[in-house]
C-alpha atoms as a PDB file:
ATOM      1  CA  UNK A   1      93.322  68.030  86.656  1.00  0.00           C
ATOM      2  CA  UNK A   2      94.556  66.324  89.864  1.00  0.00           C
ATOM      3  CA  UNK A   3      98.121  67.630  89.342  1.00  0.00           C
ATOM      4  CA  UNK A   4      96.675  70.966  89.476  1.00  0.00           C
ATOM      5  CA  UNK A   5      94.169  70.695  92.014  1.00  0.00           C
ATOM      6  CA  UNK A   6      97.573  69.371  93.911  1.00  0.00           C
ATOM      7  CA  UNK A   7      99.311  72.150  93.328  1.00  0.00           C
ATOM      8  CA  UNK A   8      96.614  74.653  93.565  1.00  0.00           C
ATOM      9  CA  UNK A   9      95.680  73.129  97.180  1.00  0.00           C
ATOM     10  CA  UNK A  10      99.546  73.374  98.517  1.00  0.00           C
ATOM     11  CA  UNK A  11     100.146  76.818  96.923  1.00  0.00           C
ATOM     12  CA  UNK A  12      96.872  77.891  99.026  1.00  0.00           C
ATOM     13  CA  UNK A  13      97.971  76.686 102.305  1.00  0.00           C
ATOM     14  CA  UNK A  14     101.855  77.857 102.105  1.00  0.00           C
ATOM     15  CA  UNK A  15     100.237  81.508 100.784  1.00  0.00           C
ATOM     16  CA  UNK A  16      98.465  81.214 103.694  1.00  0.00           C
ATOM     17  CA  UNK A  17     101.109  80.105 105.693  1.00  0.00           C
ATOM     18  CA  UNK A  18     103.108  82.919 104.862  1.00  0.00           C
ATOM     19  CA  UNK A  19     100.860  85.593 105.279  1.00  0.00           C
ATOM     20  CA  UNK A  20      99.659  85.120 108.493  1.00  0.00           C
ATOM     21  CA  UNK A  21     103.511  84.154 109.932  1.00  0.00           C
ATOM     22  CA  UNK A  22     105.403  86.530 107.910  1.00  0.00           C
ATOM     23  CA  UNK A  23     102.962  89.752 109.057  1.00  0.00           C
ATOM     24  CA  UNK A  24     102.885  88.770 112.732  1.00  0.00           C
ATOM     25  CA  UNK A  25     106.728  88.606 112.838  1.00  0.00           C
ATOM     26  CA  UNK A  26     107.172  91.803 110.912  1.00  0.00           C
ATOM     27  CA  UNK A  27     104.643  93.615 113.202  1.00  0.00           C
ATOM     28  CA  UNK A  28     106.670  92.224 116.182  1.00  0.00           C
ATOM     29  CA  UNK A  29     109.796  93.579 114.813  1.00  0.00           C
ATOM     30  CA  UNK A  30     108.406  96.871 113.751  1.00  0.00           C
ATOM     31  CA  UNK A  31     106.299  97.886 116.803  1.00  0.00           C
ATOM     32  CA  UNK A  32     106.762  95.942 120.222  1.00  0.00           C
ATOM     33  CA  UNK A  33     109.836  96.668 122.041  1.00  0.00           C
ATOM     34  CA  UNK A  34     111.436  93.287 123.751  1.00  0.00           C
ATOM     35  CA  UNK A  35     114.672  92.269 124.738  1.00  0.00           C
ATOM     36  CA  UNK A  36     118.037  92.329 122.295  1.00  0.00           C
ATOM     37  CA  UNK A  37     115.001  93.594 119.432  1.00  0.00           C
ATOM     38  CA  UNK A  38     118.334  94.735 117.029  1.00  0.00           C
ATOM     39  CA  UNK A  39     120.228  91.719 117.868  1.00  0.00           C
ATOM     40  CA  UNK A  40     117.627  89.425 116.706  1.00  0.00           C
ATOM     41  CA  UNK A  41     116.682  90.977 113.697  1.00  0.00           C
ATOM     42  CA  UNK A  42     120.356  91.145 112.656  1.00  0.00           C
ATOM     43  CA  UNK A  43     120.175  87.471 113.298  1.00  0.00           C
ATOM     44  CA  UNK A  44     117.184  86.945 111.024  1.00  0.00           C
ATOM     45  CA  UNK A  45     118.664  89.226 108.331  1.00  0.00           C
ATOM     46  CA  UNK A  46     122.124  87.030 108.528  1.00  0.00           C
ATOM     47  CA  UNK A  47     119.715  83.876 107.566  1.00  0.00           C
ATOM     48  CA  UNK A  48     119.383  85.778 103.988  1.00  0.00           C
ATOM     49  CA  UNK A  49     123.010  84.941 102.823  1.00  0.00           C
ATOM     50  CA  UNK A  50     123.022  81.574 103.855  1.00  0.00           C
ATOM     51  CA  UNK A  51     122.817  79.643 100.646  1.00  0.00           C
ATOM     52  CA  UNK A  52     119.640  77.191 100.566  1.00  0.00           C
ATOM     53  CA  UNK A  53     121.898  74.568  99.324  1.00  0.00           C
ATOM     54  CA  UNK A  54     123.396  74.746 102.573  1.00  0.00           C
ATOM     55  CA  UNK A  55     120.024  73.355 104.209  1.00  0.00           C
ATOM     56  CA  UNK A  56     118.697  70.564 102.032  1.00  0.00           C
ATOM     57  CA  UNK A  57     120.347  67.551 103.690  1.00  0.00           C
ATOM     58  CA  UNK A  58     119.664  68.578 107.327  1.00  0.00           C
ATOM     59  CA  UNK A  59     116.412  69.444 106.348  1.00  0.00           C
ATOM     60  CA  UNK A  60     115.559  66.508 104.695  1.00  0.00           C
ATOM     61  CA  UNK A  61     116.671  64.136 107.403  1.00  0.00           C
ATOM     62  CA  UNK A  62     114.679  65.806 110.039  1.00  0.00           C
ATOM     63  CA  UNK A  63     111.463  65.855 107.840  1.00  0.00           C
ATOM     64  CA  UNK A  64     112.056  62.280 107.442  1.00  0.00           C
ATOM     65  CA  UNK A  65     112.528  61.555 111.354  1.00  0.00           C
ATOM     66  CA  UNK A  66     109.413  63.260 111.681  1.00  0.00           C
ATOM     67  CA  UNK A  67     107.649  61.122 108.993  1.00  0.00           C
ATOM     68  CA  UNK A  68     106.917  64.204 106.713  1.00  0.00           C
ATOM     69  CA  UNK A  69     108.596  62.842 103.459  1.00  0.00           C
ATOM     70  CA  UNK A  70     105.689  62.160 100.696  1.00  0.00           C
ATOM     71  CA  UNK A  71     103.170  64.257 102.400  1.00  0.00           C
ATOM     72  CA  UNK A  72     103.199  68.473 102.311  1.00  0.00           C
ATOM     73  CA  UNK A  73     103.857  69.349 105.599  1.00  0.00           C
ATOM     74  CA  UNK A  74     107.722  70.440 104.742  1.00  0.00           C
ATOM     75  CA  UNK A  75     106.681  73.182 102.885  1.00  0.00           C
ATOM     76  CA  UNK A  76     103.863  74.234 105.167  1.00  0.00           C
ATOM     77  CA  UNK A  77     105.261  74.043 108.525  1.00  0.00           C
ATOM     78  CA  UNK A  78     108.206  76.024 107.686  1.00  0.00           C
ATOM     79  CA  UNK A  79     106.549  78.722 106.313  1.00  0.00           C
ATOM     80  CA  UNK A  80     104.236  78.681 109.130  1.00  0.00           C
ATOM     81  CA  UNK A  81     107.262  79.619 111.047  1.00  0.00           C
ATOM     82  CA  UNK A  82     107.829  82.616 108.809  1.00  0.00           C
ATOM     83  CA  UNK A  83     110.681  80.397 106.985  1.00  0.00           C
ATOM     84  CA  UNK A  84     110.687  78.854 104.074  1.00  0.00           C
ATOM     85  CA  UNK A  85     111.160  79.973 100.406  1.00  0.00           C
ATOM     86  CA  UNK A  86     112.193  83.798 100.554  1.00  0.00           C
ATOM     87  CA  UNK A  87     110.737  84.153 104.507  1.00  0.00           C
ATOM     88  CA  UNK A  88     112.902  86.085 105.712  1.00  0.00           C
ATOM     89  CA  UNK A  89     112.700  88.332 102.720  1.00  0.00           C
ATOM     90  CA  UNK A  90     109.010  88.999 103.915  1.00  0.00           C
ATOM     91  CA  UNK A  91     109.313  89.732 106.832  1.00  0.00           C
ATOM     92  CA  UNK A  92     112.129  92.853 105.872  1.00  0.00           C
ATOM     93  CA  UNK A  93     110.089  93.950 103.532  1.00  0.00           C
ATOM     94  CA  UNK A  94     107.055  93.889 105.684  1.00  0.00           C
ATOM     95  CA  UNK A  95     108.985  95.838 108.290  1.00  0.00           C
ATOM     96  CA  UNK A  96     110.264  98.253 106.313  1.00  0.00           C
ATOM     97  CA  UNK A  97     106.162  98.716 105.089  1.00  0.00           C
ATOM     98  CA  UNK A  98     104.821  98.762 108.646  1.00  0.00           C
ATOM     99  CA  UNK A  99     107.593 100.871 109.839  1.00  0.00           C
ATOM    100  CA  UNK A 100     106.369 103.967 107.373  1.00  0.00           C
ATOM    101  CA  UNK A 101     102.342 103.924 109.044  1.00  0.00           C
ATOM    102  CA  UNK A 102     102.319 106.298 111.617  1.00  0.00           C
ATOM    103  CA  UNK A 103     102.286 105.477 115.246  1.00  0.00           C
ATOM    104  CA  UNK A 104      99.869 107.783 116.020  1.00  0.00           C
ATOM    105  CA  UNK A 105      97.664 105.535 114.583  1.00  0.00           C
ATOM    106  CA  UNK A 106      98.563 102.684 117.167  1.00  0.00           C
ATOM    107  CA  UNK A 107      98.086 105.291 120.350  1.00  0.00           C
ATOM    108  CA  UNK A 108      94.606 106.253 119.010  1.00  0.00           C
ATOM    109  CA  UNK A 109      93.643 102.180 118.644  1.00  0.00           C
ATOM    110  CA  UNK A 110      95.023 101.977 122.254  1.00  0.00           C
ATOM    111  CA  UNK A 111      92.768 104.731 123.534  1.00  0.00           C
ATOM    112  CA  UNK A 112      89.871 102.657 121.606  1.00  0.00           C
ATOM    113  CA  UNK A 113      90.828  99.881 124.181  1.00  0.00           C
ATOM    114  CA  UNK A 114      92.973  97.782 121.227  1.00  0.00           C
ATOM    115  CA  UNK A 115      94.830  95.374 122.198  1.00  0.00           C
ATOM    116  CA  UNK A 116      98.644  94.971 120.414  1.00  0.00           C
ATOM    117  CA  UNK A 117      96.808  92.311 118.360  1.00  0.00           C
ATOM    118  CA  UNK A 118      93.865  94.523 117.666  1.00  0.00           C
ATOM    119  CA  UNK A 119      96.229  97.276 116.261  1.00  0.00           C
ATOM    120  CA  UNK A 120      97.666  94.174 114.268  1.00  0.00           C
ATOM    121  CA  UNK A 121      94.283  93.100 112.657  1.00  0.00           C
ATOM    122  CA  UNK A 122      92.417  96.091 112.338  1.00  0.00           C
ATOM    123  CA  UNK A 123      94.922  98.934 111.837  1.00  0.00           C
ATOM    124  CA  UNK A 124      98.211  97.666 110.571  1.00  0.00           C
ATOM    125  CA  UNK A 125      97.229  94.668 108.191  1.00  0.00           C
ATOM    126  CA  UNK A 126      94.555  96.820 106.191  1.00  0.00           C
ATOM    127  CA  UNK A 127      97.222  99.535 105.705  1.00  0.00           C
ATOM    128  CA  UNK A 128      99.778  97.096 104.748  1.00  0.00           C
ATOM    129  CA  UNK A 129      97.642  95.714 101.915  1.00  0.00           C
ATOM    130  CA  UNK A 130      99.829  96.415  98.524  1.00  0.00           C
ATOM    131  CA  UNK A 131     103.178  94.763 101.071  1.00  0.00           C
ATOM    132  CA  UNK A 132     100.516  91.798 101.768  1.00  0.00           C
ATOM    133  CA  UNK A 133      99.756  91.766  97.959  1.00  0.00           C
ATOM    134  CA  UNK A 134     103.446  91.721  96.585  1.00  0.00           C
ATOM    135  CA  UNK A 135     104.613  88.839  99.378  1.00  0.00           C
ATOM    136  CA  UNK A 136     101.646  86.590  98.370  1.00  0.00           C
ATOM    137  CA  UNK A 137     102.779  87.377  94.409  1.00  0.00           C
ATOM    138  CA  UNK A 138     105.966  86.658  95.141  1.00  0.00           C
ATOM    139  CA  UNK A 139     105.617  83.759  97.333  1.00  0.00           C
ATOM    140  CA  UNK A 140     103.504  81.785  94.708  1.00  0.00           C
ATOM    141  CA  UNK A 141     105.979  82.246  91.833  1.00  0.00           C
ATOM    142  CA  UNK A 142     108.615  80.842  94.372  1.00  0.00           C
ATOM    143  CA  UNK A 143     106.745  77.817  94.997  1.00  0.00           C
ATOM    144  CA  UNK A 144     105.124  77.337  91.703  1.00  0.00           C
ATOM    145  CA  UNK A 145     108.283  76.812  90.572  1.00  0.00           C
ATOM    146  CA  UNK A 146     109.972  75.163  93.176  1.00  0.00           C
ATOM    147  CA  UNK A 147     110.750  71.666  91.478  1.00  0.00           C
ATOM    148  CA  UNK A 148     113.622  70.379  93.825  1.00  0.00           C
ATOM    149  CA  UNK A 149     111.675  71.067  96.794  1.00  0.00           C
ATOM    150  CA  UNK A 150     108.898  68.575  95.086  1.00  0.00           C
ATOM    151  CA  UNK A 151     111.274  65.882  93.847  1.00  0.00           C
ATOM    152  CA  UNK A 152     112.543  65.827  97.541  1.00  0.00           C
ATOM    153  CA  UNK A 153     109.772  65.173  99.600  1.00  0.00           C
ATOM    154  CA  UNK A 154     107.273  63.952  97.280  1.00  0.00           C
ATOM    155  CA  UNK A 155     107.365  60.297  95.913  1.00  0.00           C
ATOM    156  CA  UNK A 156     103.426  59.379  94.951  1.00  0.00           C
ATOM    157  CA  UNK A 157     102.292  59.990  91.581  1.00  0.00           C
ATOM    158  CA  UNK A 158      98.933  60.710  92.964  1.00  0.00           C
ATOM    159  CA  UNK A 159     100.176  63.579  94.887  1.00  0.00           C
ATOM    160  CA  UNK A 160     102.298  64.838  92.390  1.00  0.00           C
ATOM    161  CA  UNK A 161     102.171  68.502  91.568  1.00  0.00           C
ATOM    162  CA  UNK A 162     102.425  70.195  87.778  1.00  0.00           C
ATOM    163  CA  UNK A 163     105.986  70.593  87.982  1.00  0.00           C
ATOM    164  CA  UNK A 164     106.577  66.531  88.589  1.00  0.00           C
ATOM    165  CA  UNK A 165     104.058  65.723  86.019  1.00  0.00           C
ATOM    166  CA  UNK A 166     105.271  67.499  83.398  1.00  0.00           C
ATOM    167  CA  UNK A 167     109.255  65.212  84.349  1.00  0.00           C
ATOM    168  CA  UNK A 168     106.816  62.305  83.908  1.00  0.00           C
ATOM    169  CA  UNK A 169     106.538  63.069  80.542  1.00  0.00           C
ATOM    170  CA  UNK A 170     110.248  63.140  79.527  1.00  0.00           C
ATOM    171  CA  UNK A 171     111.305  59.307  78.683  1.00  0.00           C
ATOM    172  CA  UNK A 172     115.186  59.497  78.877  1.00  0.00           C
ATOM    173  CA  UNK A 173     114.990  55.987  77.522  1.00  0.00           C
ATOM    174  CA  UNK A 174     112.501  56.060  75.043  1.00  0.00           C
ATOM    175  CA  UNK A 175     111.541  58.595  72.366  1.00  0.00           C
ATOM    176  CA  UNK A 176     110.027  62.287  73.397  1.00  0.00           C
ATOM    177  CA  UNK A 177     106.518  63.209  72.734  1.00  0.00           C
ATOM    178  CA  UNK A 178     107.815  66.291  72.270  1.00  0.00           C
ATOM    179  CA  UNK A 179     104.093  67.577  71.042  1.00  0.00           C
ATOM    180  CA  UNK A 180     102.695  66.586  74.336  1.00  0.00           C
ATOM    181  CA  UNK A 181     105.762  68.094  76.485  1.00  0.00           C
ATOM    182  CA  UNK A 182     105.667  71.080  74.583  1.00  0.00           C
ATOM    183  CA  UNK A 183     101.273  71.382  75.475  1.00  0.00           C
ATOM    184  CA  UNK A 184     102.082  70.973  79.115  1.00  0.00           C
ATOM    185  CA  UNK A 185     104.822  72.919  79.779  1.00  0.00           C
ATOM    186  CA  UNK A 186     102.703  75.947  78.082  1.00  0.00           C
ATOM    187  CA  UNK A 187      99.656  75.137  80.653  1.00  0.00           C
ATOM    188  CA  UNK A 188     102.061  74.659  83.739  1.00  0.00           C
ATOM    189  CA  UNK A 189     103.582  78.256  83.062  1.00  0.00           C
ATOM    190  CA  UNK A 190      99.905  79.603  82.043  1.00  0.00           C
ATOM    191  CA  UNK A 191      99.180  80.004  86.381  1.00  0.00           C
ATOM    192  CA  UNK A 192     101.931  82.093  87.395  1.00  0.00           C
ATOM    193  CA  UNK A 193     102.053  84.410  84.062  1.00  0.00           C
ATOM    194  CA  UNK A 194      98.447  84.963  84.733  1.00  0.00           C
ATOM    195  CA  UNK A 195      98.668  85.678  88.262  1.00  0.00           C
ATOM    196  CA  UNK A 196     101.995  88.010  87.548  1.00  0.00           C
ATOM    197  CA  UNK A 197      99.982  89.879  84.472  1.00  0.00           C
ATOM    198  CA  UNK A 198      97.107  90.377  86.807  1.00  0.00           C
ATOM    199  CA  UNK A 199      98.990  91.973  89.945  1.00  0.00           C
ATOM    200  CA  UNK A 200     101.609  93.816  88.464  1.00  0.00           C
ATOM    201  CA  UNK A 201     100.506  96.933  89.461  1.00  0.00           C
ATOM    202  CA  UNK A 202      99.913  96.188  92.950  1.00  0.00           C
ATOM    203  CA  UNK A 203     103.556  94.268  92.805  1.00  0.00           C
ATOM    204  CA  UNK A 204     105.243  97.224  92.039  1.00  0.00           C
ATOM    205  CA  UNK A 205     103.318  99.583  94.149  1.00  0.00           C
ATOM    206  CA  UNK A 206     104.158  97.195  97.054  1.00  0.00           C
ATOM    207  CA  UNK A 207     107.854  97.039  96.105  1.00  0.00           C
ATOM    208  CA  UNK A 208     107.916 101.049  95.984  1.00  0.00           C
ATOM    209  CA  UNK A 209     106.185 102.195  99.223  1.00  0.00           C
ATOM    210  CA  UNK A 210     108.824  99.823 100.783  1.00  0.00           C
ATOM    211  CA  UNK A 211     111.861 101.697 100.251  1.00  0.00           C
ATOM    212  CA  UNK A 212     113.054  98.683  98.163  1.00  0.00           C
ATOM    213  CA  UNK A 213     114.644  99.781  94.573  1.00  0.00           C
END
């Protein structure tokens, strides 16, 4: 039960995370107009062939300078800063998404006094709900299953998610309990086949009114 409520707890907040950093950088993209706009974004859409491999050991020794090894905060922070697992992914997607609503919309907020965040909150984020839905499927199959990025940075057992628990179980030493393995690796997967089953539909509506086949 702890193991889940764990990983339950740290799924929420890097959802979260991701959501509200992800959609804020996609609006900017889509809708303001600042300085090298194009040049930037081709920066940010370079980041997606750079192998995460590439990024573990740099990573890993400035989360330890900054005393973040053994807690969450390096998978929380970076998504907060619209990184992390499959970030930048969002954020094209989103822009693609926002980039179909019509600005007509945003000049008829602006008459109605909106602010650029108010045409962010109330216009563009309701409209954008099946892109919203398929990054927050997406994003908690990534991390679900993202078992390096918990053997890095996480070293107590009582803060161990369901993915370290269930390597507590194999004994490379001693003889398997291959009954019990086999139990919990059925309820580890049970989560994210649910949560896929559930929002299917909405996952591939998202992925279609994208423009992404």
């Amino acid at each position: 039960t702890d193991f889940y409520l764990n990983t339950f707890g740290l799924e929420f907040a890097v959802v979260l995370a991701t959501i509200l950093s992800c959609t804020l950088v996609a609006f900017g993209f889509a809708r303001l107009d600042f300085p090298l706009k194009g040049f930037w974004f081709s920066v940010l859409m370079m980041t997606l062939m750079l192998p995460g491999q590439v990024l573990i050991v740099p990573q890993y020794a400035m989360f330890y300078q900054f005393g973040w090894v053994n807690t969450y905060w390096p998978f929380i922070v970076p998504h907060l800063l619209a990184g992390g697992a499959g970030g930048t992914f969002f954020v094209f997607l989103l822009v693609q998404f926002i980039r179909g609503v019509p600005r007509e919309l945003d000049e008829a907020a602006k008459m109605d006094g909106c602010s650029w965040f108010g045409i962010y909150a109330r216009v563009i984020m309701p409209l954008t709900k099946p892109a919203v839905v398929t990054v927050t499927i997406f994003c908690f199959l990534w991390n679900w299953d993202d078992f390096l990025g918990h053997l890095l940075y996480i070293n107590s057992v009582d803060k161990y998610t369901v993915g370290l628990a269930l390597k507590m179980l194999n004994d490379s030493e001693g003889s398997q309990q291959w009954g019990q393995l086999l139990a919990m690796s059925l309820v580890s997967i049970l989560p994210a086949t649910l949560v896929f089953a559930l929002a299917q539909k909405q996952l591939v509506e998202g992925i279609a009114t994208t423009g992404i086949k």
